[in-house]
PDB file of N, CA and C in Angstrom:
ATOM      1  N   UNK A   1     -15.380  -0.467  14.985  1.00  0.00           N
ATOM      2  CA  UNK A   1     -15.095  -0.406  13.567  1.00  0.00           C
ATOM      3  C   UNK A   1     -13.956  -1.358  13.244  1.00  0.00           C
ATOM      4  N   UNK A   2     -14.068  -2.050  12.654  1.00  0.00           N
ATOM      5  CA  UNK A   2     -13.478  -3.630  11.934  1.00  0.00           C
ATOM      6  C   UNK A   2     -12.556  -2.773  10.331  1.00  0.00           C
ATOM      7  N   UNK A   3     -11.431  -2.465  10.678  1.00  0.00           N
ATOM      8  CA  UNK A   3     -10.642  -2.385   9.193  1.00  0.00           C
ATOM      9  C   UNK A   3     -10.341  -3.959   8.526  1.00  0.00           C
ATOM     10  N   UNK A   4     -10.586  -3.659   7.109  1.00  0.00           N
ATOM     11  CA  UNK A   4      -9.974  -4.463   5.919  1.00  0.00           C
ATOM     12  C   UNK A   4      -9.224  -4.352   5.532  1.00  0.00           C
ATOM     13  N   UNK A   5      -7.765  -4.763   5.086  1.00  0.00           N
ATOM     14  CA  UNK A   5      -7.315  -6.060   5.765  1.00  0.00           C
ATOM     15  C   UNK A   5      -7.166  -5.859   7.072  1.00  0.00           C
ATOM     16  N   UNK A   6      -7.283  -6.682   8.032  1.00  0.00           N
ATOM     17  CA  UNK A   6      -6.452  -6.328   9.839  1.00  0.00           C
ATOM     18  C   UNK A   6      -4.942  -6.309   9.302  1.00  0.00           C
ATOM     19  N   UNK A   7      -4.609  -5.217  10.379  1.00  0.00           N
ATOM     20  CA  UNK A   7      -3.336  -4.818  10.342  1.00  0.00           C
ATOM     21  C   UNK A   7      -2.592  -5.750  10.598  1.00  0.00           C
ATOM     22  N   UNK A   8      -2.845  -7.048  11.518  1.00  0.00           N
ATOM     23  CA  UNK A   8      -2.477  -8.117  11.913  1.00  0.00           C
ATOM     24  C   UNK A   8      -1.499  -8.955  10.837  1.00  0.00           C
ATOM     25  N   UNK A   9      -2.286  -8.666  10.000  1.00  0.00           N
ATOM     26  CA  UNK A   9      -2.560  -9.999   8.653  1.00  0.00           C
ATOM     27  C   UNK A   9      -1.241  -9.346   8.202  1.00  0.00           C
ATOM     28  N   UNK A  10      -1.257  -7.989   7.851  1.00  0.00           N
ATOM     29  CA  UNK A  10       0.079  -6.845   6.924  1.00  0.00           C
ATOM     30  C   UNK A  10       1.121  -7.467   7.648  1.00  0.00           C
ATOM     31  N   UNK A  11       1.018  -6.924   9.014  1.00  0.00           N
ATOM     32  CA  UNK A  11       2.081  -7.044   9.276  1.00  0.00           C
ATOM     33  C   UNK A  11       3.032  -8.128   9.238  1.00  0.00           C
ATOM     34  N   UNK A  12       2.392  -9.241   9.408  1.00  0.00           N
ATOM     35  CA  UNK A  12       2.578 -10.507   9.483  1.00  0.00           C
ATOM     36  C   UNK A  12       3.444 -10.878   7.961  1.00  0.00           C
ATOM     37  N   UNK A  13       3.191 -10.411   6.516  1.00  0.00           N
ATOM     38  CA  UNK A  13       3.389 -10.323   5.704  1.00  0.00           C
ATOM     39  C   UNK A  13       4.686  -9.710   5.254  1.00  0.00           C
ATOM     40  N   UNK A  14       4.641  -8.385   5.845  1.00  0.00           N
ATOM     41  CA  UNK A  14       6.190  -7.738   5.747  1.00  0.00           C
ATOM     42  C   UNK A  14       6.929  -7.726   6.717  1.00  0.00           C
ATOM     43  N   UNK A  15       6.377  -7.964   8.527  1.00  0.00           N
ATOM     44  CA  UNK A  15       8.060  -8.330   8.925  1.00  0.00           C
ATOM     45  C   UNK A  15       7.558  -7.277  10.602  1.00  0.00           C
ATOM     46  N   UNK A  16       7.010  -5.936  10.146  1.00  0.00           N
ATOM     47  CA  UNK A  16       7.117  -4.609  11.010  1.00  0.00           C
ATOM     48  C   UNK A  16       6.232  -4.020  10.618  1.00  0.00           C
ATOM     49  N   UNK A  17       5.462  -3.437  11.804  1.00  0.00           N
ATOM     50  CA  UNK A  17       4.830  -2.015  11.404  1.00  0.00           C
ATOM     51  C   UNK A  17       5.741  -1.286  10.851  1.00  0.00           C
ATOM     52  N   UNK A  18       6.691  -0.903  11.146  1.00  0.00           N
ATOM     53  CA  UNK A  18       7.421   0.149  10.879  1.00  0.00           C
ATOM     54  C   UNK A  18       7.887   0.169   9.292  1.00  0.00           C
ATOM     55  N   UNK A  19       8.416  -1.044   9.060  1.00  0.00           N
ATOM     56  CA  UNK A  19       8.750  -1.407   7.509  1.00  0.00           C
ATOM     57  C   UNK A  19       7.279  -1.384   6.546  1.00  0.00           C
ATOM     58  N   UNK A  20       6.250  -1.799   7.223  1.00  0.00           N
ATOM     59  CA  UNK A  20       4.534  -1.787   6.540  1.00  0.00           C
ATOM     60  C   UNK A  20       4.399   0.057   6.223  1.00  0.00           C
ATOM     61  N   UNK A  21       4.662   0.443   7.015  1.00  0.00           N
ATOM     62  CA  UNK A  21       4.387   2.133   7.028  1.00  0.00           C
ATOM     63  C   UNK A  21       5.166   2.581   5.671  1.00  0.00           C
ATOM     64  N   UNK A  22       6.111   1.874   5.661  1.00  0.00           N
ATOM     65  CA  UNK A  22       7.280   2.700   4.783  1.00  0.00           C
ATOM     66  C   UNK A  22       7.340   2.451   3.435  1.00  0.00           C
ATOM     67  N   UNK A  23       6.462   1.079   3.375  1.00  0.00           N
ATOM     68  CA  UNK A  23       6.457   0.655   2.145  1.00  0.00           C
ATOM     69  C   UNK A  23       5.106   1.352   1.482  1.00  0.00           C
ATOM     70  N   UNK A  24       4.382   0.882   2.321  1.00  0.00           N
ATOM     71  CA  UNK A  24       2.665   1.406   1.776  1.00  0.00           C
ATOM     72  C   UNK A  24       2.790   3.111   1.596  1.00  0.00           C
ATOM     73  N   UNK A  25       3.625   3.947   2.111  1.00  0.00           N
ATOM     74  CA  UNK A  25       3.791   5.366   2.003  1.00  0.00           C
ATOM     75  C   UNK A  25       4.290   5.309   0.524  1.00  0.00           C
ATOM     76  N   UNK A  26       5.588   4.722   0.772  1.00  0.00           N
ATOM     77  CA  UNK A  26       6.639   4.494  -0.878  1.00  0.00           C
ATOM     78  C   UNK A  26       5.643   4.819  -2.006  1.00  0.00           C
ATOM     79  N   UNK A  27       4.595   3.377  -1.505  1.00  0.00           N
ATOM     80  CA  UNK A  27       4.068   2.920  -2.884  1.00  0.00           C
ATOM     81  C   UNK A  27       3.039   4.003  -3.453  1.00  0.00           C
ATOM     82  N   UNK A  28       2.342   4.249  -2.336  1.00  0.00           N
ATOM     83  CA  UNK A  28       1.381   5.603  -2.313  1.00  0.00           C
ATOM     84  C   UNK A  28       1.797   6.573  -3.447  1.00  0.00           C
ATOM     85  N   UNK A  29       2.704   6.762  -2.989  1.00  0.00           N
ATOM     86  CA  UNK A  29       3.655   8.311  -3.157  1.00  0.00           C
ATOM     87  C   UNK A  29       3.690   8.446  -4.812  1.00  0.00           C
ATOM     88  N   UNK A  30       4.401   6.911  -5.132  1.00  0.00           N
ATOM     89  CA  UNK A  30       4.246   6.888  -7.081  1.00  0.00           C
ATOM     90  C   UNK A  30       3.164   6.611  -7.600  1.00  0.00           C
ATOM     91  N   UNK A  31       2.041   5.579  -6.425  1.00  0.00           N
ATOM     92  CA  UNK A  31       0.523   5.825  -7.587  1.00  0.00           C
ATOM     93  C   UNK A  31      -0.324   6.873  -7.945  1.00  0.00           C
ATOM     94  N   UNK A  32       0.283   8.412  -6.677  1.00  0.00           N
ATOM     95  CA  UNK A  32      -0.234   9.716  -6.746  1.00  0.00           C
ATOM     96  C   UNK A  32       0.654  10.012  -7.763  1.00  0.00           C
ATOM     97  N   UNK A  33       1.852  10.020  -8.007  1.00  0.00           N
ATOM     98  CA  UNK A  33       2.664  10.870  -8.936  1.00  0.00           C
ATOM     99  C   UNK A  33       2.061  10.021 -10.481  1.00  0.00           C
ATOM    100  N   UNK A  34       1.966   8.946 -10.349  1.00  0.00           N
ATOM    101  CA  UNK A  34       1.833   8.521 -11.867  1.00  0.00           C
ATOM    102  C   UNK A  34       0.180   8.751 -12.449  1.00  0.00           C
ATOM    103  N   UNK A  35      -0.482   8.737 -11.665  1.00  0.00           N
ATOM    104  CA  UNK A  35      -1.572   9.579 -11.953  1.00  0.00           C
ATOM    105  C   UNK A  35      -1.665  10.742 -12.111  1.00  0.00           C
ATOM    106  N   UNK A  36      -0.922  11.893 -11.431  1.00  0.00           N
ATOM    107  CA  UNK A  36      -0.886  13.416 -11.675  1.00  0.00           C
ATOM    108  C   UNK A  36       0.086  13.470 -13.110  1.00  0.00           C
ATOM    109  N   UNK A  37       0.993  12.731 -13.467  1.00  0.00           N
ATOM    110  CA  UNK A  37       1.789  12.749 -14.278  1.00  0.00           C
ATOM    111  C   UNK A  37       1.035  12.166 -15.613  1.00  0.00           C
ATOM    112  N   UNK A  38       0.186  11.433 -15.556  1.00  0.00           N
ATOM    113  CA  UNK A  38      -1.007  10.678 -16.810  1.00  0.00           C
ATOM    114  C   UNK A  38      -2.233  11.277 -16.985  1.00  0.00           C
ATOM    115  N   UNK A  39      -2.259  12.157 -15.788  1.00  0.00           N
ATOM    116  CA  UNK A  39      -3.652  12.821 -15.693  1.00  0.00           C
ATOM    117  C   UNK A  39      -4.641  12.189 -15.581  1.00  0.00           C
ATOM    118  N   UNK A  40      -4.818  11.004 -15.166  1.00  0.00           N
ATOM    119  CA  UNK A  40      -5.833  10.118 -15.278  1.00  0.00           C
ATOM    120  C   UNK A  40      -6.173  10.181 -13.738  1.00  0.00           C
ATOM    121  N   UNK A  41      -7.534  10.378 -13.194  1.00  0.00           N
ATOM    122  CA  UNK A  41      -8.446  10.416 -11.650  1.00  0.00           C
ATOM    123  C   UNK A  41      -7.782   8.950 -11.255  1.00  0.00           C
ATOM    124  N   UNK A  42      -8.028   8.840  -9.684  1.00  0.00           N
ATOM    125  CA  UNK A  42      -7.693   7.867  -9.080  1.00  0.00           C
ATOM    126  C   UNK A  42      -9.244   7.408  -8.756  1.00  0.00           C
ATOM    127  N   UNK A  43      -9.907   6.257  -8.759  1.00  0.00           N
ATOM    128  CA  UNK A  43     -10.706   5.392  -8.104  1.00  0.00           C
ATOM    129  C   UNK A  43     -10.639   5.113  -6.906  1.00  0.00           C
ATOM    130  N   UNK A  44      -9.274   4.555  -6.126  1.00  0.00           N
ATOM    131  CA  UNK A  44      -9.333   4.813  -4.800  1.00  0.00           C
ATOM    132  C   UNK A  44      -8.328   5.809  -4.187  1.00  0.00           C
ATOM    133  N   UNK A  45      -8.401   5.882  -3.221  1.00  0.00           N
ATOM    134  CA  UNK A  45      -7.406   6.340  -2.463  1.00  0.00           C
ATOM    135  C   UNK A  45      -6.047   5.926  -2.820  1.00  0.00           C
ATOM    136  N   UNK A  46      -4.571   6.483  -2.682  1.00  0.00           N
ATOM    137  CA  UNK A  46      -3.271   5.338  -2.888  1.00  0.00           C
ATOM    138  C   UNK A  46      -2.902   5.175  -2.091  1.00  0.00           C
ATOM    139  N   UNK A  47      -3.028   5.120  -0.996  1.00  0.00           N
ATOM    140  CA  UNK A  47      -2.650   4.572   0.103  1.00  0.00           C
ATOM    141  C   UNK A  47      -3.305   3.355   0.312  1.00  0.00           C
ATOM    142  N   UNK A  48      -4.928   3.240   0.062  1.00  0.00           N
ATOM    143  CA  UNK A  48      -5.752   2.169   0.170  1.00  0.00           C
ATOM    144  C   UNK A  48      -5.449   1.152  -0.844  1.00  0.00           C
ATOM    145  N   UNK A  49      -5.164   1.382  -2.268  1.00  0.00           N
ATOM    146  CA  UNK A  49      -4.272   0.727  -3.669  1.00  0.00           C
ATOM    147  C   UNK A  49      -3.284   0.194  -2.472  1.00  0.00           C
ATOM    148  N   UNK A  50      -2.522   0.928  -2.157  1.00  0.00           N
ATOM    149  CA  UNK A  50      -0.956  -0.030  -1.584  1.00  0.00           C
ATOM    150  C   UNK A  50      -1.036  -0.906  -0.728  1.00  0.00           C
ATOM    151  N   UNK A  51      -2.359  -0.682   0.512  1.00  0.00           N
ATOM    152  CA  UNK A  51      -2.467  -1.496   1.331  1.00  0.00           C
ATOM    153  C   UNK A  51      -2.814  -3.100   0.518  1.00  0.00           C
ATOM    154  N   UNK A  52      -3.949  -2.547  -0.118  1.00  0.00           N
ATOM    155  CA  UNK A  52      -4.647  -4.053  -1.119  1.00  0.00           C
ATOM    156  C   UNK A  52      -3.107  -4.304  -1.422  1.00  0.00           C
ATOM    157  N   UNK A  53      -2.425  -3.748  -2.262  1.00  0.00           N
ATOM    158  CA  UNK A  53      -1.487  -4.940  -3.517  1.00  0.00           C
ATOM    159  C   UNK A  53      -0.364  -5.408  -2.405  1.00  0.00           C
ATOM    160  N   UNK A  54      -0.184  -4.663  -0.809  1.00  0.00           N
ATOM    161  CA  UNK A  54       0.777  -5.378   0.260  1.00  0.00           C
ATOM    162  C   UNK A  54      -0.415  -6.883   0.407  1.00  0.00           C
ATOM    163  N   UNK A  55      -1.638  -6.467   0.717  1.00  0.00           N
ATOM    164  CA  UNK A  55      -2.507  -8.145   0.986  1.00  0.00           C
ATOM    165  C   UNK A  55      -2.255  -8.861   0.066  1.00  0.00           C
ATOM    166  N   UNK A  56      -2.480  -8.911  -1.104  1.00  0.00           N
ATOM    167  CA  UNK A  56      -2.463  -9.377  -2.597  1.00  0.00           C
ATOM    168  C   UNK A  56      -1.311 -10.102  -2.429  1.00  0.00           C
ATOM    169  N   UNK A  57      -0.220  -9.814  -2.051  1.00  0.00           N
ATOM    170  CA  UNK A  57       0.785 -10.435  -2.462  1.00  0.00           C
ATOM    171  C   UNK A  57       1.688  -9.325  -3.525  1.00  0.00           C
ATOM    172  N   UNK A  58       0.895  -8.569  -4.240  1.00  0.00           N
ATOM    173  CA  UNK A  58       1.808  -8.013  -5.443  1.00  0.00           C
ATOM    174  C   UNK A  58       3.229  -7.479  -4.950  1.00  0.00           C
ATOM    175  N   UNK A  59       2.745  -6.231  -3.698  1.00  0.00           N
ATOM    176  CA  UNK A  59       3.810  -5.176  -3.155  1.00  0.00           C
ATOM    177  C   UNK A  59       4.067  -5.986  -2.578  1.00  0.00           C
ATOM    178  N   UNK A  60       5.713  -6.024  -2.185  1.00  0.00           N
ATOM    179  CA  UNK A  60       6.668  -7.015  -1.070  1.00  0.00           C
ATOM    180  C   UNK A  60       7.926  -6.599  -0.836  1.00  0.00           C
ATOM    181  N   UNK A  61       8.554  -6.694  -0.108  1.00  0.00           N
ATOM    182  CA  UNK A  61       9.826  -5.995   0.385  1.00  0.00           C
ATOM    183  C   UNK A  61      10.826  -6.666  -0.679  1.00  0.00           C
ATOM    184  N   UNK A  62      12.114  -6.111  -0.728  1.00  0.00           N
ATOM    185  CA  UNK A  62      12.847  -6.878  -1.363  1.00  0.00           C
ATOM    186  C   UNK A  62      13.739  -7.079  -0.221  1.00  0.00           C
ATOM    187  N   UNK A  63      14.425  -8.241  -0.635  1.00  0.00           N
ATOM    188  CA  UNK A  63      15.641  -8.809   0.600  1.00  0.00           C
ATOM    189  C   UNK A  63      16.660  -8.664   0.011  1.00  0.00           C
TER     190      UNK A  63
END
């Protein structure tokens, strides 16, 4: 079984697994709250949302 994006690619992007974990959790965490808080259903998963917008480019660490 072949995941989308390879973890390879993330990591490569932010630095660490460890920092990848922490961010993609972060981000998770407010696209569940701002949906329970708008009441509006989620389409995907938010964890799967955070992974995409870490590939995307959108989500990024700050320095």
């Amino acid at each position: 079984m072949m995941l989308y994006p390879p973890v390879a690619e993330l990591v490569d992007k932010i630095g660490s697994r460890y920092q990848l974990v922490n961010l993609v959790a972060r981000r998770a965490r407010v696209i569940s709250a701002a949906s329970e808080e708008n009441g509006t259903p989620l389409e995907r998963k938010p964890v799967s949302a955070a992974i995409d917008e870490v590939y995307t480019g959108k989500l990024t660490l700050k320095k």
